[in-house]
Protein backbone atom coordinates (compact mmCIF):
# COMPACT_ATOMS: atom_id res chain seq x y z
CA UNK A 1 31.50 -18.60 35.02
CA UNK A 2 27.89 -18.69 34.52
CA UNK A 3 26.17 -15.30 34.28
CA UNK A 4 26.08 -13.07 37.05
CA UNK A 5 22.25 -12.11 37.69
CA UNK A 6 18.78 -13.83 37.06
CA UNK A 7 16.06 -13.10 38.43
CA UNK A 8 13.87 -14.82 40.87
CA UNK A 9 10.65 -15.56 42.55
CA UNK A 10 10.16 -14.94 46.23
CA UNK A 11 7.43 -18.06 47.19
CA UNK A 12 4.90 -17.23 49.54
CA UNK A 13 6.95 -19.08 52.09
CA UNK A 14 10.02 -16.97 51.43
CA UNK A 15 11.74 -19.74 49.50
CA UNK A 16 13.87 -18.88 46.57
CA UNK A 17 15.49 -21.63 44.10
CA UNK A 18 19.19 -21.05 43.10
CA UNK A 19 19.14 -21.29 38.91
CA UNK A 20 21.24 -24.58 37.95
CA UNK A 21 23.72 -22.87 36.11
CA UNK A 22 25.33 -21.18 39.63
CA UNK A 23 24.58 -24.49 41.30
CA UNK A 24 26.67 -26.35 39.03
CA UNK A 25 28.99 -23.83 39.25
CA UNK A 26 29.62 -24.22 43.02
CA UNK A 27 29.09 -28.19 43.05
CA UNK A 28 25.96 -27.74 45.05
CA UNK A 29 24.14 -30.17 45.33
CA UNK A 30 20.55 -31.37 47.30
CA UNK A 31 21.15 -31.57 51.32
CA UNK A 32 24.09 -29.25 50.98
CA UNK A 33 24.48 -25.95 53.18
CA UNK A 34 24.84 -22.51 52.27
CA UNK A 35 25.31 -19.05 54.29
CA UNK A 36 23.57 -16.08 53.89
CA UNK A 37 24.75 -12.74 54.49
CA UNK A 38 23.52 -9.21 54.46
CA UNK A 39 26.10 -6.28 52.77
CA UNK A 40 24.78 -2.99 52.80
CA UNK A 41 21.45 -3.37 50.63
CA UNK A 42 22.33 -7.32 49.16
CA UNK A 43 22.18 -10.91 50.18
CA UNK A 44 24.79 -12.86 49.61
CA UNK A 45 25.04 -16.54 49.30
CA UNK A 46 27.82 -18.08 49.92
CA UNK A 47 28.88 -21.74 49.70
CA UNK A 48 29.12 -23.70 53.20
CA UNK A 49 31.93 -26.35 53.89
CA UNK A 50 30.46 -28.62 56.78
CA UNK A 51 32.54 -30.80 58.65
């Protein structure tokens, strides 16, 4: 498992880039879906199987 923070830049359209190591990770890939959740104070990504 890659490491479990790194820190990111917030564009000026709200974008953010997921680092390659956590993309290879998952297996995600361009054109592929995540979901994004709010817990208490965090945002979590989390992978999304379309179908």
């Amino acid at each position: 498992m890659p490491t479990n923070e790194e820190l990111i830049k917030i564009t000026s359209g709200g974008a953010i880039s997921i680092p390659i190591q956590f993309r290879k990770y998952l297996q995600l890939q361009k054109g592929d879906y995540v979901r994004v959740v709010m817990e208490q104070d965090c945002l979590v990504i989390k992978k999304a199987i379309i179908s």
